[in-house]
Protein backbone atom coordinates (compact mmCIF):
# COMPACT_ATOMS: atom_id res chain seq x y z
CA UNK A 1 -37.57 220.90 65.09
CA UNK A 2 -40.92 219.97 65.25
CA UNK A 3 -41.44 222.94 68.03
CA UNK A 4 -40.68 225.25 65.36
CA UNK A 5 -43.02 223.91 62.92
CA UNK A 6 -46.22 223.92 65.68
CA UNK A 7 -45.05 227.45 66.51
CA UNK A 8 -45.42 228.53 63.09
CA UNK A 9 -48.48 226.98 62.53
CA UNK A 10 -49.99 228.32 65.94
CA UNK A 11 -48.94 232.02 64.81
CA UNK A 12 -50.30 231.28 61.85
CA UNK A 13 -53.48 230.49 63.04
CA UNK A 14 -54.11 233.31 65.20
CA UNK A 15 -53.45 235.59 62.50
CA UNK A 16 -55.89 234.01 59.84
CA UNK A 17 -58.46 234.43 62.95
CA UNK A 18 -58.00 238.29 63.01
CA UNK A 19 -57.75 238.75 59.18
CA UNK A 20 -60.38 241.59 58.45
CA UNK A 21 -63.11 239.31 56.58
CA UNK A 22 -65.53 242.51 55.94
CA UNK A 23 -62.58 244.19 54.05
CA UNK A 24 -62.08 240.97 51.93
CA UNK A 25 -66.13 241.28 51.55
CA UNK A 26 -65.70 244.45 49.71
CA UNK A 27 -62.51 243.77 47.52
CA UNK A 28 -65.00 241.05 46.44
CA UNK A 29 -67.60 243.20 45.43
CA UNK A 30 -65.31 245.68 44.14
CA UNK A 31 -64.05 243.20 41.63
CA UNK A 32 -67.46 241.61 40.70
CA UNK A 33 -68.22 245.03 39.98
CA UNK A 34 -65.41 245.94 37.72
CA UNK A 35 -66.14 242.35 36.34
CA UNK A 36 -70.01 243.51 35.16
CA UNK A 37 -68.63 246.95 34.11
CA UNK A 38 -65.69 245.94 32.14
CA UNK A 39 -62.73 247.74 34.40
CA UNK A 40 -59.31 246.68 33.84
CA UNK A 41 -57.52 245.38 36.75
CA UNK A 42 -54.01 245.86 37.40
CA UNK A 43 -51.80 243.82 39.96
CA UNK A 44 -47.98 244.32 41.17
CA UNK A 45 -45.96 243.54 44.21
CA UNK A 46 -41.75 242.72 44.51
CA UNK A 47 -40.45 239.50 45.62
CA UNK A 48 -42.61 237.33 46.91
CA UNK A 49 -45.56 239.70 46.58
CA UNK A 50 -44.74 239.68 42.85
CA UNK A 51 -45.21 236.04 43.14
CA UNK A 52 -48.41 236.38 44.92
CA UNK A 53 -49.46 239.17 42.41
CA UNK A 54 -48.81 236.80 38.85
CA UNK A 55 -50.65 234.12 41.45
CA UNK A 56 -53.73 236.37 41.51
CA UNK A 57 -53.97 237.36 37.87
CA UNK A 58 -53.81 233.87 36.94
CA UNK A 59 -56.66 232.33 39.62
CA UNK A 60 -58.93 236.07 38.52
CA UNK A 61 -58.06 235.03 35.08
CA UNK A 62 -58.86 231.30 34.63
CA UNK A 63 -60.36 230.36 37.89
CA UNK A 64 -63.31 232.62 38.22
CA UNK A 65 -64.27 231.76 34.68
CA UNK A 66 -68.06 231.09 34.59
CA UNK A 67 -70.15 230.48 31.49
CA UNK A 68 -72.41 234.05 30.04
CA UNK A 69 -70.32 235.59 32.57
CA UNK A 70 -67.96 238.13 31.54
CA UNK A 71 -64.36 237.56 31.92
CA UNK A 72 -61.63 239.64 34.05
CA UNK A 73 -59.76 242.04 32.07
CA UNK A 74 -56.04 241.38 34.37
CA UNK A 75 -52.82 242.72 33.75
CA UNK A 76 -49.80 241.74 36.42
CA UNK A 77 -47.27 244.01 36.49
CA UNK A 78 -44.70 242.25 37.19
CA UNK A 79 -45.03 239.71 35.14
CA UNK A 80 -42.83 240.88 31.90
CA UNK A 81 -39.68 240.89 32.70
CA UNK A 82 -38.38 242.71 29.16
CA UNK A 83 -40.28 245.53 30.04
CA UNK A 84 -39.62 245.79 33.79
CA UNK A 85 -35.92 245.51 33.36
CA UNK A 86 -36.10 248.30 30.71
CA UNK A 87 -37.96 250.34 33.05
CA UNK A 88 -35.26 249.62 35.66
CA UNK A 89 -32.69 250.32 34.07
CA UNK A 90 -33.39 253.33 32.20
CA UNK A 91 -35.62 254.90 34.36
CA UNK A 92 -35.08 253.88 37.99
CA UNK A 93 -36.63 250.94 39.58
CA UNK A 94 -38.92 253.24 41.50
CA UNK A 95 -40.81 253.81 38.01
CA UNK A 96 -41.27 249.84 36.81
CA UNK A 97 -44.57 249.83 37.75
CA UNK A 98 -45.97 253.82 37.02
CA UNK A 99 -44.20 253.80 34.06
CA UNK A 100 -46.27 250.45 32.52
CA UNK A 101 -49.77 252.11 34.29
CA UNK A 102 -49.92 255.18 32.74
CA UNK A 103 -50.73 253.79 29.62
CA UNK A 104 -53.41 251.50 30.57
CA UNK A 105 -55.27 252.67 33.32
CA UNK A 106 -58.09 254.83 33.31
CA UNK A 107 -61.33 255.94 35.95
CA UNK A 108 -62.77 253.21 37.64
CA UNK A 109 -60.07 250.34 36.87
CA UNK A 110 -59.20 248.97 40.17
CA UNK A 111 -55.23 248.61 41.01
CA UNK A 112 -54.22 245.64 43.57
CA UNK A 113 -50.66 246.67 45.40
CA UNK A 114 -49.39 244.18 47.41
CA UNK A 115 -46.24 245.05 49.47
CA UNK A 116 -45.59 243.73 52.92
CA UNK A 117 -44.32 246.65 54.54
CA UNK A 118 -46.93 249.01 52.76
CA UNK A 119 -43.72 251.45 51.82
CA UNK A 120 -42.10 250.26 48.75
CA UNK A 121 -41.50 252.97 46.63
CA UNK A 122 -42.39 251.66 43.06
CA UNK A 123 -45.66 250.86 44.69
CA UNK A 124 -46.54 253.74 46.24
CA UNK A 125 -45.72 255.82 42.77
CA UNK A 126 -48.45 253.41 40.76
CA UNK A 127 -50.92 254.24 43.64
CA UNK A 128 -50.62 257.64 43.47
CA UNK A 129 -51.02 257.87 39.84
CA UNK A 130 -53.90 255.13 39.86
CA UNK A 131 -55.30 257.93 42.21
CA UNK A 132 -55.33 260.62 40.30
CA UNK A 133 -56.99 259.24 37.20
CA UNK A 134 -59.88 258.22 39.70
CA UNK A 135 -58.65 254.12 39.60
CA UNK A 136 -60.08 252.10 42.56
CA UNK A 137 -56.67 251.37 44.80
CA UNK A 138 -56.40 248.69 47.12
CA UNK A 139 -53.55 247.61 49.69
CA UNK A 140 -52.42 244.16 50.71
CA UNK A 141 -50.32 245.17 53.41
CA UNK A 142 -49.00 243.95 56.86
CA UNK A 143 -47.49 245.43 59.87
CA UNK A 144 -48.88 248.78 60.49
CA UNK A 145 -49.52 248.99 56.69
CA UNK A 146 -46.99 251.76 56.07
CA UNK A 147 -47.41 254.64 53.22
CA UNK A 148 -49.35 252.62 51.08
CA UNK A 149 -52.45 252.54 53.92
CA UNK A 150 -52.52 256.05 53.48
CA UNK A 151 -53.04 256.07 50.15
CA UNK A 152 -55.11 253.65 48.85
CA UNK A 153 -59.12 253.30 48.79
CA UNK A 154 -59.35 250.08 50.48
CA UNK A 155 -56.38 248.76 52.82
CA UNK A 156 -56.52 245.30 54.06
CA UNK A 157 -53.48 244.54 56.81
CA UNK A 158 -52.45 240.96 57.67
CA UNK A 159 -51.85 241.81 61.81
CA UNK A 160 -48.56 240.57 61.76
CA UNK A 161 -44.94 241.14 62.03
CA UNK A 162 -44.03 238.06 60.71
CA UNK A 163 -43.00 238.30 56.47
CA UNK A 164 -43.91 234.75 56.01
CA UNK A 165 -47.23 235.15 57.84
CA UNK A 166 -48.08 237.83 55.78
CA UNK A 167 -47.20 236.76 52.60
CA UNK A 168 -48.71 233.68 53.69
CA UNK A 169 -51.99 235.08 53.86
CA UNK A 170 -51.84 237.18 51.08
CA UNK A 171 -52.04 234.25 49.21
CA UNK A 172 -55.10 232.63 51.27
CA UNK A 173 -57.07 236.19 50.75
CA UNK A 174 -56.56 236.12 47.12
CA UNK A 175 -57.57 232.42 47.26
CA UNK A 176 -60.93 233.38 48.96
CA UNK A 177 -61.37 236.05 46.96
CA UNK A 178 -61.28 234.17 43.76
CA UNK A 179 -63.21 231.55 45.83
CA UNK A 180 -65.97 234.00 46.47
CA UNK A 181 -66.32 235.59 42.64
CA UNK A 182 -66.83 232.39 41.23
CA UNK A 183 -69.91 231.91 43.85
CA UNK A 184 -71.02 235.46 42.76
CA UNK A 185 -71.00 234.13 39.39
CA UNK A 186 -73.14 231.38 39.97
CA UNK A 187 -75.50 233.43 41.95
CA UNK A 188 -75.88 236.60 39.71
CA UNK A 189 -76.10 234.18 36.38
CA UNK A 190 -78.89 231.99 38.39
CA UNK A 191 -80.87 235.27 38.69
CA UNK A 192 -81.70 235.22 35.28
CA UNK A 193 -82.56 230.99 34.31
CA UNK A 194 -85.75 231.90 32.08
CA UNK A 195 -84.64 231.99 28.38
CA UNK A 196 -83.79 235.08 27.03
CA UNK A 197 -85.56 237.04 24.37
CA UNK A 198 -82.76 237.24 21.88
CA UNK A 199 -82.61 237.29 17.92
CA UNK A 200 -81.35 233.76 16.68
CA UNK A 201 -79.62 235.66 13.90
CA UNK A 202 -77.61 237.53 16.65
CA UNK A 203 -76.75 235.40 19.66
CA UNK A 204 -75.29 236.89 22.74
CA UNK A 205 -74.44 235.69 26.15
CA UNK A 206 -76.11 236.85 29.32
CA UNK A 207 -73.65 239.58 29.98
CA UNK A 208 -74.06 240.87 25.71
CA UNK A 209 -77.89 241.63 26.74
CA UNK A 210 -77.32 243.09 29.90
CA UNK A 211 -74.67 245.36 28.57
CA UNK A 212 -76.50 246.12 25.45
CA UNK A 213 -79.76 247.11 27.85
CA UNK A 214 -77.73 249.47 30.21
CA UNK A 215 -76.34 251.42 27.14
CA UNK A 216 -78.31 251.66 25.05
CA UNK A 217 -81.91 250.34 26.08
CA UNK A 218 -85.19 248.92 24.35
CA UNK A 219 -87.06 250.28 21.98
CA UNK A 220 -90.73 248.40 22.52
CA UNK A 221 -91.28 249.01 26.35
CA UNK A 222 -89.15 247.04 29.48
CA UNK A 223 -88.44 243.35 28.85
CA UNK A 224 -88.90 240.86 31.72
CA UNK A 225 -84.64 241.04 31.50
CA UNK A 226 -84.18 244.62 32.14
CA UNK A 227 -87.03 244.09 34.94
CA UNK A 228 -84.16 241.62 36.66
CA UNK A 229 -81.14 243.51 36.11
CA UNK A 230 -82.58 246.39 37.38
CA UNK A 231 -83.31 244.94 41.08
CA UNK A 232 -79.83 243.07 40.50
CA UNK A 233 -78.35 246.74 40.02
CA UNK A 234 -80.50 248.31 42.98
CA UNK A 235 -79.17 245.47 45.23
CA UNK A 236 -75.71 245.25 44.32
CA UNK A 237 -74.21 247.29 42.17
CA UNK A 238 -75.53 250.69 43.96
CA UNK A 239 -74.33 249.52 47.65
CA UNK A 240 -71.15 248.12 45.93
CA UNK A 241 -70.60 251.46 44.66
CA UNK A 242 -71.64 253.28 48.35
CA UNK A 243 -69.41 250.84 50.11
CA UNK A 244 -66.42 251.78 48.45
CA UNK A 245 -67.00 255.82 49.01
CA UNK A 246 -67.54 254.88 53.01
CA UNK A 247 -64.64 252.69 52.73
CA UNK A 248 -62.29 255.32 51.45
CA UNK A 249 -63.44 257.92 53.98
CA UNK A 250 -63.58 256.30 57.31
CA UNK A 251 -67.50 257.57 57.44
CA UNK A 252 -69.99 255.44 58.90
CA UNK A 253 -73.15 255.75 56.77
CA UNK A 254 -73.99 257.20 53.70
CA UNK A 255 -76.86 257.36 51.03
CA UNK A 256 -76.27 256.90 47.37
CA UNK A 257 -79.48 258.21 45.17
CA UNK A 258 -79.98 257.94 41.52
CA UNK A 259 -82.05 260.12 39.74
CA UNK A 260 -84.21 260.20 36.19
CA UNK A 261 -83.58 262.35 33.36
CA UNK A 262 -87.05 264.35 34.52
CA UNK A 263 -85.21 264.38 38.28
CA UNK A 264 -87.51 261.65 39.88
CA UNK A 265 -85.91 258.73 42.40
CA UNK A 266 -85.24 255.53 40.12
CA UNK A 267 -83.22 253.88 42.69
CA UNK A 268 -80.88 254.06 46.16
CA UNK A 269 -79.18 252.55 48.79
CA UNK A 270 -78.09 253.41 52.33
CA UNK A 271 -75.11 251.59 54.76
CA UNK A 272 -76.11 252.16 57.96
CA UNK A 273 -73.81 249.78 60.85
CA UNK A 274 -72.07 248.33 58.01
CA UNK A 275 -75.51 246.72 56.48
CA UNK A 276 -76.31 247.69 52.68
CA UNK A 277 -79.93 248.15 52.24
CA UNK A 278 -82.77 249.69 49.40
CA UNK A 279 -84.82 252.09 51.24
CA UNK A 280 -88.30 252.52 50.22
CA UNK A 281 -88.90 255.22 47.10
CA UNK A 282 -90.61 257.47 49.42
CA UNK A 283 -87.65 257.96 51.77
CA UNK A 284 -85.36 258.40 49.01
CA UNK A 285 -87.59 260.73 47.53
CA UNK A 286 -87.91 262.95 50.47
CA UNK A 287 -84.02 262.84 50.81
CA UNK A 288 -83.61 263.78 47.15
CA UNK A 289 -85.71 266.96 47.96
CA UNK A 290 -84.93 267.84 51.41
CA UNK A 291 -81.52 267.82 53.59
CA UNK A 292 -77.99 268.10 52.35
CA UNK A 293 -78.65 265.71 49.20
CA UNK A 294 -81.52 268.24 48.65
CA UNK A 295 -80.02 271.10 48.66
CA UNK A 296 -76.47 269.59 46.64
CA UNK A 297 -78.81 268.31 44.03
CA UNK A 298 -80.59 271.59 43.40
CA UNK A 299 -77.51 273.84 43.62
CA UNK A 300 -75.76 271.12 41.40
CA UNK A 301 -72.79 271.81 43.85
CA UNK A 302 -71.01 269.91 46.37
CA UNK A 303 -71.28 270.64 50.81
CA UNK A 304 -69.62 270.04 53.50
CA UNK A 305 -70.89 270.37 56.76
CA UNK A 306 -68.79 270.15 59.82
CA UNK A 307 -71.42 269.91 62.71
CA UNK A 308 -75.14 268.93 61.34
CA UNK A 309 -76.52 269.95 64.90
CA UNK A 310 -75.91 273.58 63.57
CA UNK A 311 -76.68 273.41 59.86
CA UNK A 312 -79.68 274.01 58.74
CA UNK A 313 -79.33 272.05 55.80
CA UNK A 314 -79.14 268.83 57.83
CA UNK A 315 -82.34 266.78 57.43
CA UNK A 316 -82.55 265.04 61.03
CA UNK A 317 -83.65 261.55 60.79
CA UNK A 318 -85.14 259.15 64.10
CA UNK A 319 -81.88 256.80 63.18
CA UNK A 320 -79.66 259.71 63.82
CA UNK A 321 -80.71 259.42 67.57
CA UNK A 322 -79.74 262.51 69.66
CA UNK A 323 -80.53 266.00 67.32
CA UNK A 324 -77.96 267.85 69.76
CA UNK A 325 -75.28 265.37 68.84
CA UNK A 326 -72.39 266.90 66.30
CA UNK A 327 -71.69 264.84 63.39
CA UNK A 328 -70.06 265.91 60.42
CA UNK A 329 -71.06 264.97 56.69
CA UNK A 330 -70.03 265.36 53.23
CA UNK A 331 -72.64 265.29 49.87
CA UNK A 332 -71.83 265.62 46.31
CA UNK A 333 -74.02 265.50 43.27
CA UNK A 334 -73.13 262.86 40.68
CA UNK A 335 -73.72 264.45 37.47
CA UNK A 336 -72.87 264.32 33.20
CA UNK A 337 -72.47 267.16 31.13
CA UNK A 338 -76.17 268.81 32.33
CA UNK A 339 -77.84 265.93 33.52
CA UNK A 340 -77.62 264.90 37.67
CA UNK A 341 -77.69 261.39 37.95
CA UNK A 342 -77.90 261.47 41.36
CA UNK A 343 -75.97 262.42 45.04
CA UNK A 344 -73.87 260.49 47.18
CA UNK A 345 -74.20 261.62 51.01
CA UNK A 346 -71.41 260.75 53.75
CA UNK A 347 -71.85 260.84 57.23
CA UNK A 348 -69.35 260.49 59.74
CA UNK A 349 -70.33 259.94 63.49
CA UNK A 350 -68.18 262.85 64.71
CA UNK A 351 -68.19 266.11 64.19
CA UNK A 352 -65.19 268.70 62.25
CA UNK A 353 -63.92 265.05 60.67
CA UNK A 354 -64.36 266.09 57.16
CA UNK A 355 -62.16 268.57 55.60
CA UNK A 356 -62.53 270.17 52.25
CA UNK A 357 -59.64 267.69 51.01
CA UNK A 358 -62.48 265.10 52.01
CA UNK A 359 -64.72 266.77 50.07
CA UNK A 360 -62.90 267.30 46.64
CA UNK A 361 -61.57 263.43 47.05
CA UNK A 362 -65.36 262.32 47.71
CA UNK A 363 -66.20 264.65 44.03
CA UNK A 364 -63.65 262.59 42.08
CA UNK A 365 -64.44 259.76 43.59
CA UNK A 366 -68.22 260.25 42.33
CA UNK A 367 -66.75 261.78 38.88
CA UNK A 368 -64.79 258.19 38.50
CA UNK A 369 -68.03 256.15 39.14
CA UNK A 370 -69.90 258.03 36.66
CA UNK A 371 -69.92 255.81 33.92
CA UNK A 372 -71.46 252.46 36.31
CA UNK A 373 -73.70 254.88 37.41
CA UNK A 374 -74.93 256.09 34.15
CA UNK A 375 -75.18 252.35 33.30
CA UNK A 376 -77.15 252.13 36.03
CA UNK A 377 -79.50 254.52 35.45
CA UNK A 378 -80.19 253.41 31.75
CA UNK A 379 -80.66 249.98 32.82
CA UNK A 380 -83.52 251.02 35.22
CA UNK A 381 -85.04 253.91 33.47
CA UNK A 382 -85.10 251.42 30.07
């Protein structure tokens, strides 16, 4: 038998080799993010991918635990069995998992399906309800990812046929996952070693002040704190943010810009060939006022624009290489009550690729990362 067992574990290796690491990278950061923010994160699979899910809310529960650091706010569906054999049996086991969501979730939480096959049908009813309240969806999925890979923001496949391999490996990515929070712990809490200026009749932890700072700001001028949070928001939270709108799309590049109550740049980011990066103020400022973003920022309305080698509105760039070359883009403002907070901008390297389906997904999308951003912008402005 030992043939069997080297043929496994051969398989098995040349699968881990082709697991999508860059998708893993972003269900990282999408986490952290929710982390800092304070999202609730909901997990659920059947069978053995509701073993792997109550495996993942325990590791994103206890082992990512890091000291001034908040904790993750996890909820496995699958995990009460009162409850889900209620659901069942009143209400259809195609409902055991929407049924317990819609009375939690809310914009921006992030809900983790895991389902081999990518079609089972309780599954796919959470997603689409996680959808439409503007939740953060992600797949783990395996052969050609079925329904769910349709549906949900970010979709990462195991490239196999096999059922063990893939449950396998769900289990390694939510290992590495955990893995890599706890190092993003470690690093974001290192960022800020110099003692902090707080009341000794008060005491907070490092996650208290930061929180307190993005809501609701100082009084007596910027503190040395809000000086490091900011450049921790410009560098991660704002491509975090942008990586998850490209992700969900398929486009290539896109520019996120955040805005001032008086309309100046405070802060941006651009992906460009997958690489997150802070552009100087004076190229965000010129994209703020000129271009698509321009033009979506002072109409306060949302564009699409299926060939920028004919719109007029397109601001052509030396990165964008050949002018006659069709691409197609999408750019919506991100905005609260009267006040725009900013624009995100979409490009795809094709032309007639977005539709106005695209469009109105990319506006909820902003709508349900509205409050981070409005964090955001407090925490810099402050």
């Amino acid at each position: 038998m030992i043939e069997y067992i080297r043929e496994y574990m051969t398989d098995l290796n040349q699968t881990i080799q082709k697991l999508p690491a860059e998708k893993i990278d972003q269900l990282v950061h999408i986490l952290h993010n929710a982390r800092l923010n304070g999202r609730q994160i909901f997990i659920m699979g059947n069978g053995g991918s509701a073993s792997t899910a109550s495996h993942f809310v325990c590791d994103l529960a206890k082992n990512t635990a890091f000291p001034d650091m908040p904790g993750f706010k996890v909820i496995g569906l699958s995990d009460n069995m009162s409850i889900f054999s209620a659901l069942a049996n009143d209400h259809g086991y195609e409902n055991v998992f929407v049924d317990q969501l819609r009375n939690f979730v809310q914009a921006s939480d992030v809900v983790i399906a895991i389902s081999t096959s990518g079609n089972s049908e309780n599954v796919i009813h959470a997603v689409e309800l996680a959808n439409q309240v503007g939740a953060i969806t992600v797949g783990l999925t395996g052969y050609n990812g079925g329904k769910l890979a349709k549906l949900v923001n970010l979709e990462i496949r195991v490239p196999s046929k096999n059922v063990q391999h893939i449950e396998d490996l769900h289990l390694s990515i939510e290992h590495v996952v955990c893995y890599s929070l706890l190092r993003m712990a470690e690093i974001s809490v290192s960022q800020f070693s110099e003692p902090l200026d707080i009341p000794l009749d008060k005491p907070k932890s490092l996650a208290d002040t930061l929180f307190d700072n993005a809501i609701h700001g100082k009084e007596n001028g910027e503190s040395s704190d809000a000086k490091k949070a900011s450049s921790l928001v410009q560098e991660q939270s704002l491509g975090y943010m942008l990586q998850i709108a490209l992700c969900s799309t398929g486009a290539s590049s896109g520019t996120l810009i955040l805005l001032d109550q008086k309309g100046n740049v405070i802060a941006g980011a651009t992906v460009r060939e997958g690489q997150v990066s802070n552009p100087p103020m004076e190229q965000l400022a010129e994209i703020s006022q000129h271009g698509l973003a321009g033009w979506v920022i002072k109409n306060r309305k949302p564009a699409l624009v299926s060939n920028t080698a004919k719109d007029e509105r397109w601001l052509r760039r030396p990165w964008d290489g050949d002018p006659t070359k069709s691409r197609s883009a999408v750019s919506v403002p991100i905005s609260i009550n009267d006040r725009i907070l900013g624009s995100i901008t979409l490009v795809h390297p094709q032309g007639e690729e977005f539709s106005n389906e695209d469009l109105e997904y990319v506006s909820k999308m902003a709508t349900s990362l509205t409050p981070s951003i409005l964090a955001a912008a407090h925490l810099i402005e402050k």
